[in-house]
N, C-alpha and C. Protein backbone atom coordinates (compact mmCIF):
# COMPACT_ATOMS: atom_id res chain seq x y z
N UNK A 1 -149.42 22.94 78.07
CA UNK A 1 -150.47 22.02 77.72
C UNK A 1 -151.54 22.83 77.00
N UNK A 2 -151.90 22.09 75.90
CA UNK A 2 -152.70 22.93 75.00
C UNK A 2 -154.61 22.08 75.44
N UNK A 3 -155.56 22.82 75.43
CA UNK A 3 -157.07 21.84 75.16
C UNK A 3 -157.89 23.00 74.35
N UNK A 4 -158.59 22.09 74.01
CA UNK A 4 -159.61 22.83 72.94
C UNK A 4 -160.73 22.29 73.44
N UNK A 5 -161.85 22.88 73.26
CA UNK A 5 -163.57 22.94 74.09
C UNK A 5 -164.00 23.90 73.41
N UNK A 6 -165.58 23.37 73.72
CA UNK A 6 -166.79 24.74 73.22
C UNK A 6 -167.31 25.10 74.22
N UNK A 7 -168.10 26.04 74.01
CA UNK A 7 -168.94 26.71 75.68
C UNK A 7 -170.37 26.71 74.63
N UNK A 8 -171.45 25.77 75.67
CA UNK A 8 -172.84 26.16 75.32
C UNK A 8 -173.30 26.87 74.96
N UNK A 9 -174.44 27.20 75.00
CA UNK A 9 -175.44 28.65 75.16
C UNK A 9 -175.98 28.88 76.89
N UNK A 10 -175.74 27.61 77.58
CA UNK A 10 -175.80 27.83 79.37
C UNK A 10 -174.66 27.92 79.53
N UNK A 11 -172.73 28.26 78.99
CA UNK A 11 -171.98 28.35 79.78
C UNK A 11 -171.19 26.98 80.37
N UNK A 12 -171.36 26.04 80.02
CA UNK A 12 -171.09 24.88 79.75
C UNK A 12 -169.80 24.51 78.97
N UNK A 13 -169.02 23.89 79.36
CA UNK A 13 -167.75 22.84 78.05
C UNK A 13 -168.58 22.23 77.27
N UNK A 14 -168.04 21.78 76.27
CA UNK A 14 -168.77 20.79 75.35
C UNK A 14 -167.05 20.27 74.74
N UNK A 15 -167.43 19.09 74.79
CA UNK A 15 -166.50 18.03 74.07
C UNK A 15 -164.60 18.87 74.37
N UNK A 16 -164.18 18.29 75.87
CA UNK A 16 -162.92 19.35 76.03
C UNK A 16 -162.03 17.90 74.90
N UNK A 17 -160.91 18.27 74.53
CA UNK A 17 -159.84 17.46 73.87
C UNK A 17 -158.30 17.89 74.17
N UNK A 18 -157.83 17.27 75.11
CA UNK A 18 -156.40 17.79 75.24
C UNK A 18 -155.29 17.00 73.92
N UNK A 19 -154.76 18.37 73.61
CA UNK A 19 -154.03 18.39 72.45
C UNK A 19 -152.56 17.94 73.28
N UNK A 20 -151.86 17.08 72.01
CA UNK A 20 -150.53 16.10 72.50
C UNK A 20 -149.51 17.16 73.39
N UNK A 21 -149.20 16.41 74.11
CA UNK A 21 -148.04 17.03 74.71
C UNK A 21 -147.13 16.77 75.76
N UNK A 22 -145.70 16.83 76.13
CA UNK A 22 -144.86 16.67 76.96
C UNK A 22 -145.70 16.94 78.56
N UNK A 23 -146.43 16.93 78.88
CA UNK A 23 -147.04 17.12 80.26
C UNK A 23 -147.37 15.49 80.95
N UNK A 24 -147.42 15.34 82.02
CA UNK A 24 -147.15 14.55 82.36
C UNK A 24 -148.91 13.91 82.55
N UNK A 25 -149.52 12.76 82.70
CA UNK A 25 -150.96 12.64 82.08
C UNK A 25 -151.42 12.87 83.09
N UNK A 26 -151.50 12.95 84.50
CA UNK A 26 -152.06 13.51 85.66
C UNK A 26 -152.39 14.88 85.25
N UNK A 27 -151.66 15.79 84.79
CA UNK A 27 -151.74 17.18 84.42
C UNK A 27 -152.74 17.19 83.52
N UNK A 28 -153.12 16.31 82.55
CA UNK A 28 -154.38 16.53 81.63
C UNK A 28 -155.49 16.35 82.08
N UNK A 29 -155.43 15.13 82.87
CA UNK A 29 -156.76 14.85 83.63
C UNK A 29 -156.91 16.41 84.79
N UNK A 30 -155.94 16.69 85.35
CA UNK A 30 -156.44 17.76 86.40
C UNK A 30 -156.84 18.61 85.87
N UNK A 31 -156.36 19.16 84.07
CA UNK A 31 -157.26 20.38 83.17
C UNK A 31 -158.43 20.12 82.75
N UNK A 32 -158.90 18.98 82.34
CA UNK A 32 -159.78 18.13 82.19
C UNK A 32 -161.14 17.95 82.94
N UNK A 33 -160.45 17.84 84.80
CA UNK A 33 -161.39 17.99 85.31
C UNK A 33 -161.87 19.42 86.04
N UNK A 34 -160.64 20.52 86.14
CA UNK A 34 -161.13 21.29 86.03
C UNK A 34 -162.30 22.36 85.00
N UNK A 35 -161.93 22.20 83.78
CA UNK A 35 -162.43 23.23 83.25
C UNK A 35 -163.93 23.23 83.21
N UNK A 36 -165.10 22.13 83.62
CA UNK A 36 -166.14 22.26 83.98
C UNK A 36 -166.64 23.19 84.86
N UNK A 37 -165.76 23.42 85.90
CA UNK A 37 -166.12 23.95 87.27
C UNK A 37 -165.51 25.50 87.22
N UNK A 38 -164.84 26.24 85.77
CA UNK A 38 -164.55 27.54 85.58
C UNK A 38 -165.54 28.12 85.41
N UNK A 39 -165.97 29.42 85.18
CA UNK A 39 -167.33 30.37 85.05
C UNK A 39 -166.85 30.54 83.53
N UNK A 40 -167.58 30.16 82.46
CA UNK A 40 -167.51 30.11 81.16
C UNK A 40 -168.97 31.64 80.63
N UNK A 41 -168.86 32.33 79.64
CA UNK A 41 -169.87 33.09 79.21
C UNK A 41 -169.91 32.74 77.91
N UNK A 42 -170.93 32.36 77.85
CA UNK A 42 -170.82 31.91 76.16
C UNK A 42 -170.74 32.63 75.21
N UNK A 43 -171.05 32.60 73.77
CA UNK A 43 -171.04 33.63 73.00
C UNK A 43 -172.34 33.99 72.94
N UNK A 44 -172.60 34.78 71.92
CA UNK A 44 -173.88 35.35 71.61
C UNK A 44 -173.82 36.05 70.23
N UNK A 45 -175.14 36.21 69.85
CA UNK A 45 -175.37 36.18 68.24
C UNK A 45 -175.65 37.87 68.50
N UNK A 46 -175.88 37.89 67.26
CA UNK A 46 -176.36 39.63 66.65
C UNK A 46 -177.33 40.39 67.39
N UNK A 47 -178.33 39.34 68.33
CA UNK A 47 -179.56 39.76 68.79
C UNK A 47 -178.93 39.49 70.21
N UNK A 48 -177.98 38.99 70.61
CA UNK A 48 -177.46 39.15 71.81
C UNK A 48 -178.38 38.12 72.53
N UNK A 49 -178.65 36.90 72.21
CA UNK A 49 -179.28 35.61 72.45
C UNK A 49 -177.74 34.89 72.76
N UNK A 50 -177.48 33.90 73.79
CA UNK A 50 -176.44 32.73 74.17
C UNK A 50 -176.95 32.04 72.79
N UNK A 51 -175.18 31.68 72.25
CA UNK A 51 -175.17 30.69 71.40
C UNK A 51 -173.83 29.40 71.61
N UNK A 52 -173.77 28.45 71.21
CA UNK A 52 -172.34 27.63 71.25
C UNK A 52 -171.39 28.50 70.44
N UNK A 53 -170.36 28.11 71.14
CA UNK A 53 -169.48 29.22 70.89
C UNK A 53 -168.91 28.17 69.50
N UNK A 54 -167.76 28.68 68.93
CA UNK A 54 -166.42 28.24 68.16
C UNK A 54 -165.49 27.18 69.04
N UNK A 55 -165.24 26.60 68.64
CA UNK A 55 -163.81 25.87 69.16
C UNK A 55 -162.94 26.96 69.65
N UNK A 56 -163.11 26.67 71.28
CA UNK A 56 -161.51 27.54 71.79
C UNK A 56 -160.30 26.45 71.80
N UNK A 57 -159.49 27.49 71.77
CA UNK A 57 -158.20 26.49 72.08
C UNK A 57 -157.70 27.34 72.93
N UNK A 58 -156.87 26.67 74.03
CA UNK A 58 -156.72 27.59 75.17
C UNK A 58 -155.09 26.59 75.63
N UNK A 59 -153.94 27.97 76.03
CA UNK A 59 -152.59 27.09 76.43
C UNK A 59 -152.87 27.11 77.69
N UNK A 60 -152.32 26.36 78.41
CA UNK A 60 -152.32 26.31 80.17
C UNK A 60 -150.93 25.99 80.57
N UNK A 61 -150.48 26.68 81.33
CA UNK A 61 -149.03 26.45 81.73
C UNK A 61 -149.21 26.58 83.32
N UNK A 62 -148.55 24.93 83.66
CA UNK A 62 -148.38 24.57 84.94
C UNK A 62 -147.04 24.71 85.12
N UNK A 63 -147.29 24.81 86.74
CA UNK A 63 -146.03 24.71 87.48
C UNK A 63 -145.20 23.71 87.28
């Protein structure tokens, strides 16, 4: 299962989107509702200030 999300400048998701796939839809919602509740570090600029990151895209492989 593939999702794509941003991380704030607090460390935060922003807008998660699970990308199509053979997983069964319980499995999206459980990535879904996890990935709020992971410890995210955001990025940071030149001056080393939190910024919104890039679009991650991230695979997840369940059991």
């Amino acid at each position: 299962m593939t999702v794509g999300f941003a991380i704030d400048p607090d460390g935060h998701v922003v807008s998660p989107r699970l990308f199509p796939s053979d997983a069964a839809p319980e499995c999206g919602r459980f990535v879904l509702d996890a990935l709020p509740r992971w410890q995210w570090r955001p990025a940071v600029d030149a001056a080393g200030a939190p910024v919104l990151s890039a679009r991650l895209v991230v695979y997840v492989q369940l059991p």
